[in-house]
C-alpha atoms as a PDB file:
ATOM      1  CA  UNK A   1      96.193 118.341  69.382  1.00  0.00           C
ATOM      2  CA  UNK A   2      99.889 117.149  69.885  1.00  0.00           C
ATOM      3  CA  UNK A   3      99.458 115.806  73.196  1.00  0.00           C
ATOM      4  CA  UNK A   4      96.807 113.965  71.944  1.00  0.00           C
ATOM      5  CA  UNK A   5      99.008 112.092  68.816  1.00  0.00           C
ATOM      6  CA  UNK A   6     101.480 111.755  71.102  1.00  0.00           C
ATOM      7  CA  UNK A   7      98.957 110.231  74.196  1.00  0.00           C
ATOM      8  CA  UNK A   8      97.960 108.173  70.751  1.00  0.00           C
ATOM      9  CA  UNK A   9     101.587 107.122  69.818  1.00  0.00           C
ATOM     10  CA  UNK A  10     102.333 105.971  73.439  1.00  0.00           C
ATOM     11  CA  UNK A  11      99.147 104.098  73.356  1.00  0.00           C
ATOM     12  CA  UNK A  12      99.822 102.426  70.435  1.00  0.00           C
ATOM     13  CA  UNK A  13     103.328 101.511  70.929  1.00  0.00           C
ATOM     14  CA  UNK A  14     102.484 100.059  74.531  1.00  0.00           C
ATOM     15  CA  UNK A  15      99.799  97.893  73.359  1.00  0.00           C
ATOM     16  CA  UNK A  16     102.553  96.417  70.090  1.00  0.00           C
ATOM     17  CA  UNK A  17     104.680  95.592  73.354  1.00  0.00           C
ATOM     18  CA  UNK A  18     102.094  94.011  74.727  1.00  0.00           C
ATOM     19  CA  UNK A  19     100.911  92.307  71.795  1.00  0.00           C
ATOM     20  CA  UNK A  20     104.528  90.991  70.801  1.00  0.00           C
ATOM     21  CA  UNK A  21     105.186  89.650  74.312  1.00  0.00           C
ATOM     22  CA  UNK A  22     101.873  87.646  74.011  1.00  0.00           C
ATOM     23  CA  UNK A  23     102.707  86.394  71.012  1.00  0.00           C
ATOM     24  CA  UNK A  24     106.010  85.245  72.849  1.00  0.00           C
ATOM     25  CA  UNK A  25     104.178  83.580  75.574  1.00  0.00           C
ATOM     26  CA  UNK A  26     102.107  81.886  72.566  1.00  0.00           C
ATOM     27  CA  UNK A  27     104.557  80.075  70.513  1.00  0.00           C
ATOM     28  CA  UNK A  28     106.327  79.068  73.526  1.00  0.00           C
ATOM     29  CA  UNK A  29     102.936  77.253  74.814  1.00  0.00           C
ATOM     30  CA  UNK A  30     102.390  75.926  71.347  1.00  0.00           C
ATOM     31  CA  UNK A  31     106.146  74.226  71.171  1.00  0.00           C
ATOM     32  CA  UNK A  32     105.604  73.123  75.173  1.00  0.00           C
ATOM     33  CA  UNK A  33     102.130  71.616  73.485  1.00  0.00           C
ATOM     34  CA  UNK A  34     104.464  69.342  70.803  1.00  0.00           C
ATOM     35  CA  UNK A  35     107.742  68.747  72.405  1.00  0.00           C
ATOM     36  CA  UNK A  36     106.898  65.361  73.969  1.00  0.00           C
ATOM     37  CA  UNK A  37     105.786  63.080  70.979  1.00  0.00           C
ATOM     38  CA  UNK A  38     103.149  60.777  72.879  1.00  0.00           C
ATOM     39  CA  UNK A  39     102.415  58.196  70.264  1.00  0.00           C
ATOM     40  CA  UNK A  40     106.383  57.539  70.099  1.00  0.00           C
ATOM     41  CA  UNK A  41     107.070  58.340  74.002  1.00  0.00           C
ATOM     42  CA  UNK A  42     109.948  60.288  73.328  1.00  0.00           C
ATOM     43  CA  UNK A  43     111.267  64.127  73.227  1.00  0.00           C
ATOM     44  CA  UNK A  44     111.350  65.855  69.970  1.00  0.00           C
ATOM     45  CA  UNK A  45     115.284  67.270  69.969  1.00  0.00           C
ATOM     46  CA  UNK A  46     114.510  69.656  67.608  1.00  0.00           C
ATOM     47  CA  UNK A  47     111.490  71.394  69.590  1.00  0.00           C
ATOM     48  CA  UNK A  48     113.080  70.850  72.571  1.00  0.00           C
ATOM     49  CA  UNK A  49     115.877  73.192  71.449  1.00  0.00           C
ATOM     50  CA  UNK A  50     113.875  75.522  69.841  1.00  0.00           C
ATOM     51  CA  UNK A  51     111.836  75.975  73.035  1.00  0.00           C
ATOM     52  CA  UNK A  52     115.308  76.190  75.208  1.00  0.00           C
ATOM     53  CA  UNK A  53     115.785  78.983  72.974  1.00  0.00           C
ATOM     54  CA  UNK A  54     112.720  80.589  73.382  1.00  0.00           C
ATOM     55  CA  UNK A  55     112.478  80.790  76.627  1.00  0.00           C
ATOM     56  CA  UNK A  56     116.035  82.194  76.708  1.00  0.00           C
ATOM     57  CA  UNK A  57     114.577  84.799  74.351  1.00  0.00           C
ATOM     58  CA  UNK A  58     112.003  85.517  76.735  1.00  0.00           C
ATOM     59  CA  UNK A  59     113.430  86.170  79.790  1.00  0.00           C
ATOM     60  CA  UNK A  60     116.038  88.296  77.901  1.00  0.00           C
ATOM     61  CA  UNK A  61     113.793  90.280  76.731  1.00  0.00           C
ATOM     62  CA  UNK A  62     110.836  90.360  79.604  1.00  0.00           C
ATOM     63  CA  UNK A  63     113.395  90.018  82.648  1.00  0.00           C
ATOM     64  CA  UNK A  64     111.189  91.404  84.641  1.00  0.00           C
ATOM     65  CA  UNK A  65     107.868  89.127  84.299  1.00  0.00           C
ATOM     66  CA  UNK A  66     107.342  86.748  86.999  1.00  0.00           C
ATOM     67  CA  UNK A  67     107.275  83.914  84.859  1.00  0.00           C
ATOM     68  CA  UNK A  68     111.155  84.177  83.734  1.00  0.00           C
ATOM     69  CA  UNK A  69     112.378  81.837  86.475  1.00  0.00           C
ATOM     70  CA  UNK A  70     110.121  79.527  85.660  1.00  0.00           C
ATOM     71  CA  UNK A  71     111.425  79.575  81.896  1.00  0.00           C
ATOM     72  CA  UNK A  72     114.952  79.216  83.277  1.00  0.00           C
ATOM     73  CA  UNK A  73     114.001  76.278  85.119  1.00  0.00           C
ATOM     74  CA  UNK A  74     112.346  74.273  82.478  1.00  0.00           C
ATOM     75  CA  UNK A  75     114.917  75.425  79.431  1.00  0.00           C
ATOM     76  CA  UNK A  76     117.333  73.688  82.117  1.00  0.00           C
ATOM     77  CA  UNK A  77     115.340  70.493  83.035  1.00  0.00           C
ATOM     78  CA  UNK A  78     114.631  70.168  78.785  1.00  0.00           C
ATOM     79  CA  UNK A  79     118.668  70.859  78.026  1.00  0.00           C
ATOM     80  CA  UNK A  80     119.282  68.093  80.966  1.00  0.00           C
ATOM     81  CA  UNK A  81     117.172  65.987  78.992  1.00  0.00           C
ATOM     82  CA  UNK A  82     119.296  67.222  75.465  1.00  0.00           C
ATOM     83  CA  UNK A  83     121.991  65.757  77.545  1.00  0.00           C
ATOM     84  CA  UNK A  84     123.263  69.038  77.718  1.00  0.00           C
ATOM     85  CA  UNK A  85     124.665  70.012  80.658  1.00  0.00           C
ATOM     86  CA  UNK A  86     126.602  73.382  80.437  1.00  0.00           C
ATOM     87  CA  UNK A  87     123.233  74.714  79.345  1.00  0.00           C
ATOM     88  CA  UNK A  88     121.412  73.323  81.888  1.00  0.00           C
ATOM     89  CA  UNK A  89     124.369  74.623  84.455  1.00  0.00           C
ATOM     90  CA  UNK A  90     124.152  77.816  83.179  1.00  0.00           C
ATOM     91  CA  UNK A  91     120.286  78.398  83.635  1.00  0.00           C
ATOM     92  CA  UNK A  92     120.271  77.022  86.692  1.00  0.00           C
ATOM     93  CA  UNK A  93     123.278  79.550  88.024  1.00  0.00           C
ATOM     94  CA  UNK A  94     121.268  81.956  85.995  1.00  0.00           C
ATOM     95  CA  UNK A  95     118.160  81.477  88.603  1.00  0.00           C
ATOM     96  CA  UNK A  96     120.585  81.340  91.434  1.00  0.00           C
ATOM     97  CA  UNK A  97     121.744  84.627  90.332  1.00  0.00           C
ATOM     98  CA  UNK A  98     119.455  86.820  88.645  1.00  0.00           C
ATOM     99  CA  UNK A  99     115.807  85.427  90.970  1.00  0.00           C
ATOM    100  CA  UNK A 100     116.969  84.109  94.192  1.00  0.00           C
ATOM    101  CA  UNK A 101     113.736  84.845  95.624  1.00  0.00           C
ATOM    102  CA  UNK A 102     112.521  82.115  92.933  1.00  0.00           C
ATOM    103  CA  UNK A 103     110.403  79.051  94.743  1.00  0.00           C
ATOM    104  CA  UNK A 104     113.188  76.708  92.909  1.00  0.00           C
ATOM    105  CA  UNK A 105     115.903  78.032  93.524  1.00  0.00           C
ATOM    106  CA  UNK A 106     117.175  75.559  96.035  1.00  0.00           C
ATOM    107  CA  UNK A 107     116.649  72.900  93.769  1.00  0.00           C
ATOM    108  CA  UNK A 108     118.443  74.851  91.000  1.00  0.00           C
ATOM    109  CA  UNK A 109     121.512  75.240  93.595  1.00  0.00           C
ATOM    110  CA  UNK A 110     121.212  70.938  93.888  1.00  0.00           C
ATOM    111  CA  UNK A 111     121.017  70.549  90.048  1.00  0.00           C
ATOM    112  CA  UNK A 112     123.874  72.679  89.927  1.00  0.00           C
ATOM    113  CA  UNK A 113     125.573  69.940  92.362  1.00  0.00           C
ATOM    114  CA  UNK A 114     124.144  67.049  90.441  1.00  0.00           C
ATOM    115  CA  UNK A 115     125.910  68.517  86.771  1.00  0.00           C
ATOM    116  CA  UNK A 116     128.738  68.903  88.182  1.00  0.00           C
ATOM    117  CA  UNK A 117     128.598  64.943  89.681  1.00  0.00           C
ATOM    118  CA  UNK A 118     126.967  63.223  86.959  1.00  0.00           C
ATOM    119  CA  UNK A 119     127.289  65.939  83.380  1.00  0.00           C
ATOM    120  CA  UNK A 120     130.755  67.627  84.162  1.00  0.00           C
ATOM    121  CA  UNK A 121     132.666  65.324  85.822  1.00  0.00           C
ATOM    122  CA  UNK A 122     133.644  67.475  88.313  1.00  0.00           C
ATOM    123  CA  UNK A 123     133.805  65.996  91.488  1.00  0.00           C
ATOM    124  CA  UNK A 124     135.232  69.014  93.370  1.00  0.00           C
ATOM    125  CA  UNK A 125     132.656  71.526  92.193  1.00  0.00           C
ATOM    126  CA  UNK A 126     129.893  69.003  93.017  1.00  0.00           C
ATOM    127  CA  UNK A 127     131.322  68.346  96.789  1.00  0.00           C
ATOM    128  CA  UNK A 128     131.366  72.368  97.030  1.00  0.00           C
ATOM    129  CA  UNK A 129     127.886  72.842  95.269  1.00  0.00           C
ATOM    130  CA  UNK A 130     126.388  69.947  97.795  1.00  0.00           C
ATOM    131  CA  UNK A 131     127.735  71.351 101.007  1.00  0.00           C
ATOM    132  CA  UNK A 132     126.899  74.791  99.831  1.00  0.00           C
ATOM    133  CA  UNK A 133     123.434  73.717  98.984  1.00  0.00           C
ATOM    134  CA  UNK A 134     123.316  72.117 102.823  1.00  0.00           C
ATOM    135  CA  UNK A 135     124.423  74.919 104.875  1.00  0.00           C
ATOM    136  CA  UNK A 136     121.849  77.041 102.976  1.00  0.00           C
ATOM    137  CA  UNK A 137     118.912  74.975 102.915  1.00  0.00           C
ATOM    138  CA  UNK A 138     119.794  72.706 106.223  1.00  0.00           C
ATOM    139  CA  UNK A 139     115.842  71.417 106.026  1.00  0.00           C
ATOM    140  CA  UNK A 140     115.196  70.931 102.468  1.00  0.00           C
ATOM    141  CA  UNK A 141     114.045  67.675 101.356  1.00  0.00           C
ATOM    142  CA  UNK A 142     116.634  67.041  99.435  1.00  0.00           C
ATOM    143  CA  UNK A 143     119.263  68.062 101.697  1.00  0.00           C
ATOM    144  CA  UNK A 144     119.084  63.526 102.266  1.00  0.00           C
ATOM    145  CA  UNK A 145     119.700  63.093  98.586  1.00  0.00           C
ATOM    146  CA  UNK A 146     122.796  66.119  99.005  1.00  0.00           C
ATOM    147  CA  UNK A 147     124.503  64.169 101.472  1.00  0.00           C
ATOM    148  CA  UNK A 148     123.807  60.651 100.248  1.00  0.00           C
ATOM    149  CA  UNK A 149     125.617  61.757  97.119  1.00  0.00           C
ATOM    150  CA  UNK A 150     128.730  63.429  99.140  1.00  0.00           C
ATOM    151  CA  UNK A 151     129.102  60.479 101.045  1.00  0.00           C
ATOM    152  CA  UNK A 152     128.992  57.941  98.031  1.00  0.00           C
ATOM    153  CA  UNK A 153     130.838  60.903  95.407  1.00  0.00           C
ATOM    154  CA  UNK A 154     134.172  59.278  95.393  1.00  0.00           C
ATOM    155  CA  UNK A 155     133.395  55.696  95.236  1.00  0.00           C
ATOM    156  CA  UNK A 156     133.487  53.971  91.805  1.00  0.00           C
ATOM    157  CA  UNK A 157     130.031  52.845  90.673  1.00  0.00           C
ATOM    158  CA  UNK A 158     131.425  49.325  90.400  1.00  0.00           C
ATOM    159  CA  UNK A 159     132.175  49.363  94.218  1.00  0.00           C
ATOM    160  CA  UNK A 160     128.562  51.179  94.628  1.00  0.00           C
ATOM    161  CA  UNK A 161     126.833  48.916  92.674  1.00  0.00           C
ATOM    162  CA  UNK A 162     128.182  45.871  94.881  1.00  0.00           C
ATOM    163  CA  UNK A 163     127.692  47.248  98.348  1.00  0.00           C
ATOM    164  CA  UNK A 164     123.696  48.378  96.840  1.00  0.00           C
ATOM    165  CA  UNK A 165     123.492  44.480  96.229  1.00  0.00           C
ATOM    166  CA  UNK A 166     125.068  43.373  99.128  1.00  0.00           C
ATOM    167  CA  UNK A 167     122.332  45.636 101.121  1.00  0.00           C
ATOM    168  CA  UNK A 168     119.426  44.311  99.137  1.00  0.00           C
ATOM    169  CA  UNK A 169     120.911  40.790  99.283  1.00  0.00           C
ATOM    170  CA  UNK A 170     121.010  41.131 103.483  1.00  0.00           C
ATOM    171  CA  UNK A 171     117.636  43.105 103.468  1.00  0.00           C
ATOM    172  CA  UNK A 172     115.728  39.765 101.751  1.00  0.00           C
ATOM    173  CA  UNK A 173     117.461  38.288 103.945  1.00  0.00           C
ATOM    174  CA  UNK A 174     115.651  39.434 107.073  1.00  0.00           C
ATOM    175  CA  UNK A 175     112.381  39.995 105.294  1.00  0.00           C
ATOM    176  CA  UNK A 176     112.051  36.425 104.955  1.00  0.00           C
END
C-alpha cells in the first residue's frame, strides 16, 4: 500500500512538471504570436521584453531541453532589436558556452563580433571576436562578411561611405 501512494506521488508530481513546463512553452508561443504588431509594422517593446524574459526563464529552468539554444538565440536577435546589446552579448556568449554543439553557434560567435563593432564600441574585442570566429569556422558563409568588417573596422564611416560611392560611381561607369 505505501509503495503504491508513493508510485502515486511520483506520478503525480512528474506529470505537474510536465504540465508547468508546457504551460511555459505556451505563453512563450502566445507572446512570439503578438510581439510583431502587423497592422502597425513594428515590434511591441513591451512583449518583446517580456518574451526575452521568458525564454531566459526557460532555459534556466529546463537547461536541459533541446529547445534552450534556440531560446537563447532569439531572446538575443529580439534584445538586438530592443537595441540592447549587453543582453544580446550575453545570450549569445551564453550559447557559445553552455550548447556549443548548437547549429548557431557560429553565428552567435559573429554576433558576438558584430556587438562589439556596431553596440559596444569596442573595436578591439570585435577584431578578436572576428578572427576568432575565422580560424574556427574557416568555411562559414559568413567568414566573407568577418573579414570584410576587419578590413573596413578602423575606417571612419565618412571615409567608408565615400570610397562605397566612389565604387558604385566607377561600377556605372563600366556598365554603361
Amino acid at each position: 500500500m505505501v509503495k503504491n501512494l508513493i508510485y502515486i506521488s511520483i506520478v503525480m508530481f512528474l506529470f505537474s512538471c510536465s504540465s508547468q513546463q508546457q504551460e511555459k512553452i505556451k505563453k512563450i508561443n502566445e507572446l512570439e504570436a503578438s510581439v510583431f504588431d502587423s497592422s502597425k509594422l513594428t515590434l511591441n517593446k513591451n512583449i518583446a521584453n517580456e518574451l526575452v524574459k521568458n525564454y531566459e526563464n526557460y532555459v534556466n529552468e529546463y537547461k536541459t531541453d533541446t529547445v534552450c539554444p534556440m531560446y537563447l538565440f532569439k531572446a538575443g536577435e529580439l534584445s538586438m532589436s530592443l537595441n540592447d546589446g549587453m543582453k544580446a552579448m550575453m545570450l549569445y556568449k551564453r550559447i557559445e558556452q553552455e550548447y556549443p554543439n548548437y547549429k548557431k553557434v557560429a553565428v552567435s560567435i559573429f554576433l558576438q563580433a558584430f556587438l562589439y563593432e556596431n553596440y559596444l564600441n569596442d573595436k578591439e574585442s570585435a577584431k578578436r571576436t572576428y578572427s576568432n570566429f575565422i580560424s574556427k569556422y574557416p568555411n562559414h558563409e559568413l567568414v566573407k562578411d568577418a573579414k570584410a568588417s576587419l578590413e573596413n573596422i578602423d575606417i571612419p564611416l565618412e571615409d567608408l561611405i565615400k570610397q562605397f560611392e566612389a565604387k558604385a560611381s566607377k561600377d556605372s561607369l563600366i556598365n554603361q
